[in-house]
C-alpha atoms as a PDB file:
ATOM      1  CA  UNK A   1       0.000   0.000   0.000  1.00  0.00           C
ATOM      2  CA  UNK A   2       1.047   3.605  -0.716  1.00  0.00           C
ATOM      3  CA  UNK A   3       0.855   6.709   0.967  1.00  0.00           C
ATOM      4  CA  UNK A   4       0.146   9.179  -2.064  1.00  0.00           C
ATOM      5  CA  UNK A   5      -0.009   7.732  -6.288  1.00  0.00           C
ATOM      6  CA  UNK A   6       1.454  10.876  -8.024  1.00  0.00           C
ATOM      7  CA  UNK A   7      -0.402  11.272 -11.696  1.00  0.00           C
ATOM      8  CA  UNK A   8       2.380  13.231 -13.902  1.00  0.00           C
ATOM      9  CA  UNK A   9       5.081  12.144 -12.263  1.00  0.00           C
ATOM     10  CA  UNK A  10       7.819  13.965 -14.854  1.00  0.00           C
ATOM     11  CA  UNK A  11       5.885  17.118 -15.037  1.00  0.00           C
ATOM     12  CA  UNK A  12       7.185  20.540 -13.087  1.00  0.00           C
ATOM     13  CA  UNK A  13       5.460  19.744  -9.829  1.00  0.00           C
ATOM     14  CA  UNK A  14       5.685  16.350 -10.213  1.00  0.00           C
ATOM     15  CA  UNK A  15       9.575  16.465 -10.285  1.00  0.00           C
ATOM     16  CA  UNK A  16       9.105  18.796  -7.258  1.00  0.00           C
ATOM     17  CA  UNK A  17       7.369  16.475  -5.058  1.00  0.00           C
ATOM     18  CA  UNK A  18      10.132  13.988  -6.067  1.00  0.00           C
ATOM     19  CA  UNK A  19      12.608  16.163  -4.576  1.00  0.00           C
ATOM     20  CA  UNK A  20      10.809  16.826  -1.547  1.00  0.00           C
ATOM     21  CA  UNK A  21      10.235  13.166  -1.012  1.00  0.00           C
ATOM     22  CA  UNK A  22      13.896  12.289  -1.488  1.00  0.00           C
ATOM     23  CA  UNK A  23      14.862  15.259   1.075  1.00  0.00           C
ATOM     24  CA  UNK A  24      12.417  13.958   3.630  1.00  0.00           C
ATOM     25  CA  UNK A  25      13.268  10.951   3.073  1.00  0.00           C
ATOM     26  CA  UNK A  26      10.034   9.696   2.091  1.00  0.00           C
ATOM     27  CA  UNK A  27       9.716   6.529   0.348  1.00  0.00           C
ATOM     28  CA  UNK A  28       5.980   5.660   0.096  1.00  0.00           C
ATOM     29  CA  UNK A  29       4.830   7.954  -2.653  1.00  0.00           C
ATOM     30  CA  UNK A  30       4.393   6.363  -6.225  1.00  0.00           C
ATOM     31  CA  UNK A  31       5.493   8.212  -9.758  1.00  0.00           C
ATOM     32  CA  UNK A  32       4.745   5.645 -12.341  1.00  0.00           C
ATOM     33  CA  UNK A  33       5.438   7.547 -15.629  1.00  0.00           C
ATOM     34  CA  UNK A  34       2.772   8.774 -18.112  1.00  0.00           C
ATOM     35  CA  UNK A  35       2.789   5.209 -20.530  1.00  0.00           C
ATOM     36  CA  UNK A  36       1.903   3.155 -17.236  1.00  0.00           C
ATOM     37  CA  UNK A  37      -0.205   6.234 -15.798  1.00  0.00           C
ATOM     38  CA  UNK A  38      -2.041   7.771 -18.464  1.00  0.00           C
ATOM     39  CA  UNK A  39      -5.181  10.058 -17.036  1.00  0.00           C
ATOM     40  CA  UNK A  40      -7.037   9.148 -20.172  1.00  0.00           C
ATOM     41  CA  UNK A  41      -6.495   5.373 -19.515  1.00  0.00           C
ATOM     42  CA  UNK A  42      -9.378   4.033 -17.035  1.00  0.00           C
ATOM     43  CA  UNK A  43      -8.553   0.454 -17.308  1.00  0.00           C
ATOM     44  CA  UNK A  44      -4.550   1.734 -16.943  1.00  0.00           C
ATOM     45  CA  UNK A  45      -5.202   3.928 -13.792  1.00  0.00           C
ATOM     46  CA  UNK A  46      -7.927   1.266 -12.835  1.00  0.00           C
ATOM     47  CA  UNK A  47      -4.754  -1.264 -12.392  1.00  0.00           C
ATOM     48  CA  UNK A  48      -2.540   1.154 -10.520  1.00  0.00           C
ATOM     49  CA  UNK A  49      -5.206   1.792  -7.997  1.00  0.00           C
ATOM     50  CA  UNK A  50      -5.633  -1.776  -7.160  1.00  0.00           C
ATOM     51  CA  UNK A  51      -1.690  -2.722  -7.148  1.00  0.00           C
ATOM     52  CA  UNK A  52      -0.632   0.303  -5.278  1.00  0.00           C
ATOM     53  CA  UNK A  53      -3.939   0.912  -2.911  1.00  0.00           C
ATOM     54  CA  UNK A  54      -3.146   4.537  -2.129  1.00  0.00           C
ATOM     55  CA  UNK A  55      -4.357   6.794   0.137  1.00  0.00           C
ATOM     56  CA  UNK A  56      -4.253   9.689  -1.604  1.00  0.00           C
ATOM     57  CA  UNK A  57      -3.820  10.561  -5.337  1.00  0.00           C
ATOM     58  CA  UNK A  58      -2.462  13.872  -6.781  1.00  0.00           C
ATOM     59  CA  UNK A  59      -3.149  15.331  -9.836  1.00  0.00           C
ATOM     60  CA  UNK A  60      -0.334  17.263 -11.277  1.00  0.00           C
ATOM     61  CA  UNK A  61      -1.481  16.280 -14.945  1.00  0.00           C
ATOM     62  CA  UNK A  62      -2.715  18.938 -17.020  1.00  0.00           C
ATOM     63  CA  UNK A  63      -3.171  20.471 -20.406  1.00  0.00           C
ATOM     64  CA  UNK A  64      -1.550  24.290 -19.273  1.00  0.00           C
ATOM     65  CA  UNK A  65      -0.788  25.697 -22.650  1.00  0.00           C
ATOM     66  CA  UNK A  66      -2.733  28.715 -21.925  1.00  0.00           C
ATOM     67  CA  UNK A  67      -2.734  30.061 -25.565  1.00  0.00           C
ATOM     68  CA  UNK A  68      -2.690  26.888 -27.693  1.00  0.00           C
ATOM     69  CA  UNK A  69      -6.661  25.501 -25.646  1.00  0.00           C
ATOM     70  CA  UNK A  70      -7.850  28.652 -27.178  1.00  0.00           C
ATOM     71  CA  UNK A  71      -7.946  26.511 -30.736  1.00  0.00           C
ATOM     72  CA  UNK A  72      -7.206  23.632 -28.778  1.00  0.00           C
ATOM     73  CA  UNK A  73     -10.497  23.132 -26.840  1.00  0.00           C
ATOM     74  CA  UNK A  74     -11.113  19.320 -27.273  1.00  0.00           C
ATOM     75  CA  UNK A  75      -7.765  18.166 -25.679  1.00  0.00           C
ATOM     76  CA  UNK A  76      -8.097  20.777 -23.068  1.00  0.00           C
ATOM     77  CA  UNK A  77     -11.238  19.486 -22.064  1.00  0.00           C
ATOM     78  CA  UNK A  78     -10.130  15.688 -21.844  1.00  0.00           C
ATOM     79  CA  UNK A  79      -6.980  16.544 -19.826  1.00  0.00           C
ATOM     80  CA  UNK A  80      -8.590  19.142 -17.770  1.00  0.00           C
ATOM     81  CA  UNK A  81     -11.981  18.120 -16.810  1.00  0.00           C
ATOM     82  CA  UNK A  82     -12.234  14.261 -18.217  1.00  0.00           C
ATOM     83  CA  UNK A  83      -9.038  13.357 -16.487  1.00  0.00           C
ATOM     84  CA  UNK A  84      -9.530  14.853 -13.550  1.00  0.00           C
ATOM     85  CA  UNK A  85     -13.405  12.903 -13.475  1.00  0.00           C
ATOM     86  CA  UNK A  86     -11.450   9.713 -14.173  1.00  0.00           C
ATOM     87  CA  UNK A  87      -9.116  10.113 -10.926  1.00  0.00           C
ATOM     88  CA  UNK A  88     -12.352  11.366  -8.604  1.00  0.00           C
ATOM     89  CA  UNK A  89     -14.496   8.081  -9.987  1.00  0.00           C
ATOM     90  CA  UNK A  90     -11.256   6.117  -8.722  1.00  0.00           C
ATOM     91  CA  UNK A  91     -10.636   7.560  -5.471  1.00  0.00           C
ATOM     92  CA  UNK A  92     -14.332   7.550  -4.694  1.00  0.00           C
ATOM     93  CA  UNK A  93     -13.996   3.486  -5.614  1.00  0.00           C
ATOM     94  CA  UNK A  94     -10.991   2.718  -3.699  1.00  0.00           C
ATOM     95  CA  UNK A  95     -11.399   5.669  -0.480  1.00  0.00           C
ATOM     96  CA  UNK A  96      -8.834   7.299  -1.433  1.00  0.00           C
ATOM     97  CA  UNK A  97      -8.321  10.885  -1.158  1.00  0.00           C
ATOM     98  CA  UNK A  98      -7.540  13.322  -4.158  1.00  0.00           C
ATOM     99  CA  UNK A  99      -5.463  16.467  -4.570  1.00  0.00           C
ATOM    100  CA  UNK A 100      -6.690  18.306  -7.374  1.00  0.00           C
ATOM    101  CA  UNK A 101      -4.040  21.412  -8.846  1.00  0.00           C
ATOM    102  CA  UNK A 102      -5.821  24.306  -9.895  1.00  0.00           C
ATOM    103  CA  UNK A 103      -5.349  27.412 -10.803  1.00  0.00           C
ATOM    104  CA  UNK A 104      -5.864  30.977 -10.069  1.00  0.00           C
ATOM    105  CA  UNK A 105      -7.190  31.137 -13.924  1.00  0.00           C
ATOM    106  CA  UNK A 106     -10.541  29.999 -12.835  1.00  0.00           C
ATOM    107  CA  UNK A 107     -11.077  33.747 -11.812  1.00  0.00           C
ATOM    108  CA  UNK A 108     -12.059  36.779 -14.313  1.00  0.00           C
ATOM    109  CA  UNK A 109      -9.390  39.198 -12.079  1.00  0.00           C
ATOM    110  CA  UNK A 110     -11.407  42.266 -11.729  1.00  0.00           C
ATOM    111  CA  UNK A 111     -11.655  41.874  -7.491  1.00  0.00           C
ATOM    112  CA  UNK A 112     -10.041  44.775  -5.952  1.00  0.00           C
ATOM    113  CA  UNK A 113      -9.198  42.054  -3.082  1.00  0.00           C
ATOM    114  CA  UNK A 114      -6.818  39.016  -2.815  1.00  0.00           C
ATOM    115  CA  UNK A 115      -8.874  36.143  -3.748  1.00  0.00           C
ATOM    116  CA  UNK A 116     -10.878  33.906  -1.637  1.00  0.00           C
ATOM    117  CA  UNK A 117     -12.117  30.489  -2.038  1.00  0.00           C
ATOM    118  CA  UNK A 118     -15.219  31.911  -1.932  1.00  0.00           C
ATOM    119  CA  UNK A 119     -15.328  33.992  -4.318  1.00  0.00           C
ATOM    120  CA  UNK A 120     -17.131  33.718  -7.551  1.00  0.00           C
ATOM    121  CA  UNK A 121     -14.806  31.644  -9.888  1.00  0.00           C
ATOM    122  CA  UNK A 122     -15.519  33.331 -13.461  1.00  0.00           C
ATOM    123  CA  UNK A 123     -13.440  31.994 -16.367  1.00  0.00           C
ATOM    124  CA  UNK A 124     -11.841  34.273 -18.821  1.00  0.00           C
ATOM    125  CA  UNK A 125     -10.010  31.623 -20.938  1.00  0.00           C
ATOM    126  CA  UNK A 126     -11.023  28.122 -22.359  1.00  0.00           C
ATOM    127  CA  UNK A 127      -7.550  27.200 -20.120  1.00  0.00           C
ATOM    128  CA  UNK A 128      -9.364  28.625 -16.645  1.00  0.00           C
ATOM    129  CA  UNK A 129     -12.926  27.535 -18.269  1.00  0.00           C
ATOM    130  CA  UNK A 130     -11.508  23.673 -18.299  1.00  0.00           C
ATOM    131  CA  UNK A 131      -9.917  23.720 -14.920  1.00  0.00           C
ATOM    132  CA  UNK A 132     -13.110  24.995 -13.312  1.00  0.00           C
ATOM    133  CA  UNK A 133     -15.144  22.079 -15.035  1.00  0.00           C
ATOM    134  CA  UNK A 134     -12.124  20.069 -13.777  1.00  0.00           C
ATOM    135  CA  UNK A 135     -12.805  20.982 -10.048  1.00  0.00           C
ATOM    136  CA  UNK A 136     -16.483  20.733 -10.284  1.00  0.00           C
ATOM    137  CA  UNK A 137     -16.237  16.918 -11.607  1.00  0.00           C
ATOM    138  CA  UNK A 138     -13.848  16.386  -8.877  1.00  0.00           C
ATOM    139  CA  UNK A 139     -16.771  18.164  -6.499  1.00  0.00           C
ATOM    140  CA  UNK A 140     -19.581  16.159  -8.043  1.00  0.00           C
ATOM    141  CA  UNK A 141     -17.887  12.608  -7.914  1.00  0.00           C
ATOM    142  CA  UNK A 142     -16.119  12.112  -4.565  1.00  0.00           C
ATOM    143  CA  UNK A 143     -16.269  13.927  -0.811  1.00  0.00           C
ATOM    144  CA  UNK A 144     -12.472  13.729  -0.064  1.00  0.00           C
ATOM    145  CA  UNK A 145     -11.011  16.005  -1.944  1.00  0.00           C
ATOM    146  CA  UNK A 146      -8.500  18.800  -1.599  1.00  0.00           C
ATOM    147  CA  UNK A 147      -8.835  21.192  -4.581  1.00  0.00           C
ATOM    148  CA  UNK A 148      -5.804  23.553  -4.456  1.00  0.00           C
ATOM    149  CA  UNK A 149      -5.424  26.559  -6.491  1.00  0.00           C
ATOM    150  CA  UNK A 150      -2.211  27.830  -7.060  1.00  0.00           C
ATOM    151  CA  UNK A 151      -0.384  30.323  -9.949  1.00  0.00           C
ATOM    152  CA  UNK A 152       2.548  31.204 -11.695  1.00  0.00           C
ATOM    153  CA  UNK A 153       4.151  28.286 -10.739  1.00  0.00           C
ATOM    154  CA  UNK A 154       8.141  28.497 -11.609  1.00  0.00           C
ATOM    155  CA  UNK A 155      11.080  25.574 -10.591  1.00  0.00           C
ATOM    156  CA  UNK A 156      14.453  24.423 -11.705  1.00  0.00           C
ATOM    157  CA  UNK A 157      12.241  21.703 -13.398  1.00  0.00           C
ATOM    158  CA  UNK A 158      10.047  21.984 -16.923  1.00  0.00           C
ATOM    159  CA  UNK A 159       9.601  25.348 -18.710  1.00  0.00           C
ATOM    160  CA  UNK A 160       8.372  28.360 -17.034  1.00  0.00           C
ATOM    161  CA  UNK A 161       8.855  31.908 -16.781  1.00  0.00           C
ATOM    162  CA  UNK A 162      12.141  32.005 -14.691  1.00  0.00           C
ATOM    163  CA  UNK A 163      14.077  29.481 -16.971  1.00  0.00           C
ATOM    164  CA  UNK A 164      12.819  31.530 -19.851  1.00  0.00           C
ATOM    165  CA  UNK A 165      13.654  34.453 -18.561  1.00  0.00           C
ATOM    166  CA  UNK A 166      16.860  33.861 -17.762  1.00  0.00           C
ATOM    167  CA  UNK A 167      17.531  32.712 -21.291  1.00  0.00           C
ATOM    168  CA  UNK A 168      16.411  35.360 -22.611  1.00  0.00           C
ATOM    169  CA  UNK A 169      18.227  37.641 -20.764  1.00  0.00           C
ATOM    170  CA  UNK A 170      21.686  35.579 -21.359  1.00  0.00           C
ATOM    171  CA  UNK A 171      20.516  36.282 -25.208  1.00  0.00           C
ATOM    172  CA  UNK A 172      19.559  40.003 -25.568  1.00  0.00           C
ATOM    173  CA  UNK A 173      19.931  43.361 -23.833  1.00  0.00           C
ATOM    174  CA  UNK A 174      16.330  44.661 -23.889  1.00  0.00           C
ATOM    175  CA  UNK A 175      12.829  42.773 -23.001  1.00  0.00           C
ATOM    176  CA  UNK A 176       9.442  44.488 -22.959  1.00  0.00           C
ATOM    177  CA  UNK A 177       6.814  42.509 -19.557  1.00  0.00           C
ATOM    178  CA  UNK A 178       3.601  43.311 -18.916  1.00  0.00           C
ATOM    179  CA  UNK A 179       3.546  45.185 -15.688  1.00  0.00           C
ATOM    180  CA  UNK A 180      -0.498  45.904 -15.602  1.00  0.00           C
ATOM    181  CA  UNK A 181      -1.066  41.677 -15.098  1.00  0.00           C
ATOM    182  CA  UNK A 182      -0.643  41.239 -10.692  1.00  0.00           C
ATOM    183  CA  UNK A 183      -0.691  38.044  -9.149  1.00  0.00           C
ATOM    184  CA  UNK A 184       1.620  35.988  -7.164  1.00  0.00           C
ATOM    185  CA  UNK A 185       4.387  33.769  -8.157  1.00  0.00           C
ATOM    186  CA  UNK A 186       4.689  30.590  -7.029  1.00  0.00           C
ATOM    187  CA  UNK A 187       7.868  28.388  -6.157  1.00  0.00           C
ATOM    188  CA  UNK A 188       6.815  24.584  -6.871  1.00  0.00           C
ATOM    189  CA  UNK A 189       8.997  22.476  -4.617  1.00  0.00           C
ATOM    190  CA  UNK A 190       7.347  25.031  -2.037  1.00  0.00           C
ATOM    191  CA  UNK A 191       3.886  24.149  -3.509  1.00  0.00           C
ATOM    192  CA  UNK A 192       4.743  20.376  -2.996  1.00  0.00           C
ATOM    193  CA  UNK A 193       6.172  20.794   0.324  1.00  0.00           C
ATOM    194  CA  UNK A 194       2.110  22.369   1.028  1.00  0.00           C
ATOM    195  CA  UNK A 195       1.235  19.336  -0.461  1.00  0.00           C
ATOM    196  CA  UNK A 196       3.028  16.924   1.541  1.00  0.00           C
ATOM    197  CA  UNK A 197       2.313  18.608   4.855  1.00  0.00           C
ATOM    198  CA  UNK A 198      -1.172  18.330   4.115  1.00  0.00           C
ATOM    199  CA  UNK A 199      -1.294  14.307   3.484  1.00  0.00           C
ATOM    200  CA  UNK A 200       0.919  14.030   6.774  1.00  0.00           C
ATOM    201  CA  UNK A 201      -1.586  16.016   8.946  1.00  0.00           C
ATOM    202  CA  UNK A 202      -3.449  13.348   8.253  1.00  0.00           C
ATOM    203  CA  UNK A 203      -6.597  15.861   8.625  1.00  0.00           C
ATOM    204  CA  UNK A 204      -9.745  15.394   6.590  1.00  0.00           C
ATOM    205  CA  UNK A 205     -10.754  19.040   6.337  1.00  0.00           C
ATOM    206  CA  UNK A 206     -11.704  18.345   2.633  1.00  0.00           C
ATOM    207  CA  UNK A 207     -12.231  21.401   0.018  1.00  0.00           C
ATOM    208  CA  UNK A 208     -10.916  24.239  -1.780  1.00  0.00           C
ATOM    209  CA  UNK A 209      -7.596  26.362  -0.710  1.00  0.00           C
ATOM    210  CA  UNK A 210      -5.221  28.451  -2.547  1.00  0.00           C
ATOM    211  CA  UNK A 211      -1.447  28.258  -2.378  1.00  0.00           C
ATOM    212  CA  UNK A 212       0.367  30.796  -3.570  1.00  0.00           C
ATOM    213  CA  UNK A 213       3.772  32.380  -2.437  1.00  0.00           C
ATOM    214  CA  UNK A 214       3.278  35.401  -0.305  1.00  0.00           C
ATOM    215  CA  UNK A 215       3.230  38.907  -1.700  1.00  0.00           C
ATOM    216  CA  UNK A 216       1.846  40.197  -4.239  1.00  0.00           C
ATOM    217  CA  UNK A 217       3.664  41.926  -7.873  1.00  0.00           C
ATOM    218  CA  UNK A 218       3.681  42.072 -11.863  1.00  0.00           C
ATOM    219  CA  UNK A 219       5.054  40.148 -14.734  1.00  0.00           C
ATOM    220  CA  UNK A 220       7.365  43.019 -14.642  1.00  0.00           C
ATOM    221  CA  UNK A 221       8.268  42.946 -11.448  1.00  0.00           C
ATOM    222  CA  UNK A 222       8.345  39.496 -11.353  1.00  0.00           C
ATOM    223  CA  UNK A 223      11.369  39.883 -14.457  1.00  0.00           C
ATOM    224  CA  UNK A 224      13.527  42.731 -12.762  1.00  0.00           C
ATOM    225  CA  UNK A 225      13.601  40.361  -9.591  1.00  0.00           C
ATOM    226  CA  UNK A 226      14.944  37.345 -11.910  1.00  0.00           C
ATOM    227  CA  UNK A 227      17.360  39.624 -13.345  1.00  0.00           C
ATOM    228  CA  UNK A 228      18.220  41.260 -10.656  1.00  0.00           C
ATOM    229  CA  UNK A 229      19.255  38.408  -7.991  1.00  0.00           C
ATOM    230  CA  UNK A 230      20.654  36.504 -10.941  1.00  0.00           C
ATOM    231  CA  UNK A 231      23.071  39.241 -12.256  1.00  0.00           C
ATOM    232  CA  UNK A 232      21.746  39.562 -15.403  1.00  0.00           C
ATOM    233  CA  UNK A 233      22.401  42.786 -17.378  1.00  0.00           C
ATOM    234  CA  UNK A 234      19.051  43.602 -19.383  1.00  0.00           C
ATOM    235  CA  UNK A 235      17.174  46.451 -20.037  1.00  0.00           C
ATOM    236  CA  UNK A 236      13.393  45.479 -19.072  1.00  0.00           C
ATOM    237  CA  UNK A 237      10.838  47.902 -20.304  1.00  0.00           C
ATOM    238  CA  UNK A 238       6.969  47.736 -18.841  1.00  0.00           C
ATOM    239  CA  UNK A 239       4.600  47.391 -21.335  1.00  0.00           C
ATOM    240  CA  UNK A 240       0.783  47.075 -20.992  1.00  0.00           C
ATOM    241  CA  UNK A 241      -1.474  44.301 -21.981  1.00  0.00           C
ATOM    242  CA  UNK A 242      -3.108  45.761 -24.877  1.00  0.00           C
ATOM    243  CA  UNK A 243       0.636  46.371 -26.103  1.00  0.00           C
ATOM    244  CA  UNK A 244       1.169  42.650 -26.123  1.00  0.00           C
ATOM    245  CA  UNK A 245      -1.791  40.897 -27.282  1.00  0.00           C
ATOM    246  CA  UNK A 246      -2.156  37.146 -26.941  1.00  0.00           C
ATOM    247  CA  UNK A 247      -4.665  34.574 -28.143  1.00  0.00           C
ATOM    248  CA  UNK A 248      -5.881  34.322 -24.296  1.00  0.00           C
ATOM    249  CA  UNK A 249      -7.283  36.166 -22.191  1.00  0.00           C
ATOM    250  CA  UNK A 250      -5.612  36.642 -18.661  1.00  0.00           C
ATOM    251  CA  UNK A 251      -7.079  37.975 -15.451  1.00  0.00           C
ATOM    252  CA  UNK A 252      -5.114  41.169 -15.041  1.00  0.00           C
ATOM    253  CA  UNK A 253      -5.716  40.510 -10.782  1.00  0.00           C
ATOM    254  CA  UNK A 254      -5.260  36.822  -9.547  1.00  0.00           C
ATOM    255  CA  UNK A 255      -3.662  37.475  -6.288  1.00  0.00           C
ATOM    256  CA  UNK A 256      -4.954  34.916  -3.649  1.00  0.00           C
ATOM    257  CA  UNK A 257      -5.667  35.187   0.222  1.00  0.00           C
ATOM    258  CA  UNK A 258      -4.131  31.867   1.427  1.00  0.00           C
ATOM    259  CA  UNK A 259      -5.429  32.106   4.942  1.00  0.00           C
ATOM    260  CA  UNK A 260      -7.412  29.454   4.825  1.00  0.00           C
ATOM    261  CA  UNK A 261      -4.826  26.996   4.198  1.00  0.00           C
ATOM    262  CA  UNK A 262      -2.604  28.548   6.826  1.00  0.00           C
ATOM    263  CA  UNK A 263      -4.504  28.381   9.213  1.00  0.00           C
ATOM    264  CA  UNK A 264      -6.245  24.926   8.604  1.00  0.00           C
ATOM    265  CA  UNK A 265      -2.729  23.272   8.064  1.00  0.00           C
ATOM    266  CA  UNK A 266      -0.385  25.142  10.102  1.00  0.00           C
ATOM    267  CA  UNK A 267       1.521  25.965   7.453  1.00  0.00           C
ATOM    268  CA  UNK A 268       4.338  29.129   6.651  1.00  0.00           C
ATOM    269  CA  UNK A 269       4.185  30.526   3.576  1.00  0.00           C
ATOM    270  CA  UNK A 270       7.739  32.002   2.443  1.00  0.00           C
ATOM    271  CA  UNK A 271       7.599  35.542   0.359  1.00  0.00           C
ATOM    272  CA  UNK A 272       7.949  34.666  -3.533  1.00  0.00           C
ATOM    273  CA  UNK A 273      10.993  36.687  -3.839  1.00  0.00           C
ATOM    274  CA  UNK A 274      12.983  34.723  -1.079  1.00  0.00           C
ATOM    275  CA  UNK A 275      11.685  31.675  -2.634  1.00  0.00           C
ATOM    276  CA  UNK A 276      13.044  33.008  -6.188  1.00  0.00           C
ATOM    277  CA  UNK A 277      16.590  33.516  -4.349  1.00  0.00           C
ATOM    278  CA  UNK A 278      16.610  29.783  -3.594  1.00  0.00           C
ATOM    279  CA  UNK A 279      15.173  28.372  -7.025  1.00  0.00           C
ATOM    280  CA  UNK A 280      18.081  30.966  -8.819  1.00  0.00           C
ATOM    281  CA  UNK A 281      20.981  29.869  -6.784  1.00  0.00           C
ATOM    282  CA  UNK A 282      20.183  26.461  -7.495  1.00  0.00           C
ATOM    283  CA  UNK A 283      19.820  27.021 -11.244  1.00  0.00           C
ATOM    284  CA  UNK A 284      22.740  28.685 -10.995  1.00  0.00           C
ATOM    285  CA  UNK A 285      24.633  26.158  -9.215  1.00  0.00           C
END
């Protein structure tokens, strides 16, 4: 029997909770890769739930190619919503319990307040639109369930904006950021850490919570920091969203108020920019 079956096992947070397994030297959480664990694959994930037995399951598979699901819809739907139905109809079958990522994209961003779970989730992208039908399958099909919300998730694993930043910035001495897009980066392995400390509570204090670093700044911000503690020379210039268009739509306010999952879980939050010291340095390392 296992502790926790991890679904997308060599994605970002996957790779994160990995780490943070090896470092607390935990040994009963599962990673089977994608061929063995494919969220599509009933009869596949159907077998894994009956060899490993876990306890809990967590979803870090997802279709998160915010701009491609605009034409993309179909896929983004199956990954999204159908795969995350698959894993609730499991858990509900075998009692186990299921960690569903989300995302702060669920939310249209107009809220002149950090974000509660409470608040009206209002989708401005098919992206956000198929992670909210993702949660509310995982609502619908099973009672133990943690749905957790996070955003701008960055690590030394996988693409994301600090990897790509800093290649850019190796590359060329001026980058234009949108600076009028606030929200909250978020360091994965501290995400999985969240994660972890959450199955070990052992508590059943099932629902939604957000996880985000703390703090609160722009893409643009969010670029001069990289640069900045990573001694890049670059020349970053602010630039609005309408100067930038994209095929998506992005909530221009997705900051979130993680009190909630403080204060359920015990758990300290670090401040994203810390957390992007530690990520940089090891990158850089």
């Amino acid at each position: 029997m296992k502790k926790a079956l991890v679904i997308g096992a060599s994605g970002q947070l996957g790779n994160c909770i990995k780490a943070v397994c090896e470092r607390r030297d935990i040994n009963d959480f599962a990673f089977p890769p994608e061929n063995v664990a494919n969220i599509l694959d009933i009869a596949a994930l159907t077998k894994l739930f009956e060899e490993l037995k876990p306890a809990y399951c967590i979803n870090c598979a997802a279709y998160t190619a915010v701009d491609k699901a605009e034409d993309d819809i179909e896929l983004a739907r199956k990954l999204n919503k159908d795969g995350a139905a698959n894993l609730a109809k499991l858990c509900k079958q075998f009692g186990a319990t299921l960690i569903q990522i989300s995302t702060d994209f669920v939310f249209e961003g107009n809220a002149p307040h950090l974000l509660t779970e409470e608040d009206e989730a209002k989708p401005i992208s098919v992206y956000g639109l198929t992670k909210l039908e993702g949660e509310q399958e995982v609502m619908a099909l099973t009672d133990k369930y943690y749905i957790l919300r996070t955003s701008w998730l960055y690590s030394e694993y996988g693409n994301n904006f600090v990897k790509t930043m800093l290649k850019l910035g190796a590359d060329r001495d001026e980058l234009s950021i949108i600076a009028d897009q606030t929200g909250t980066p978020t360091y994965a392995i501290d995400l999985a850490e969240a994660i972890i400390d959450i199955i070990l509570s052992g508590k059943e204090e099932y629902g939604i919570y957000h996880f985000s670093n703390e703090g609160v700044t722009s893409w643009y911000d969010f670029a001069v920091a990289i640069f900045d503690i990573s001694a890049t020379s670059v020349n970053v210039k602010p630039i609005t969203t309408a100067e930038y268009p994209t095929k998506a739509t992005r909530p221009p306010y997705s900051a979130m108020n993680k009190s909630k999952i403080k204060n359920t879980f015990n758990i300290t939050i670090p401040y994203w920019r810390d957390s992007l010291i530690k990520c940089i340095n090891i990158l850089r390392a």
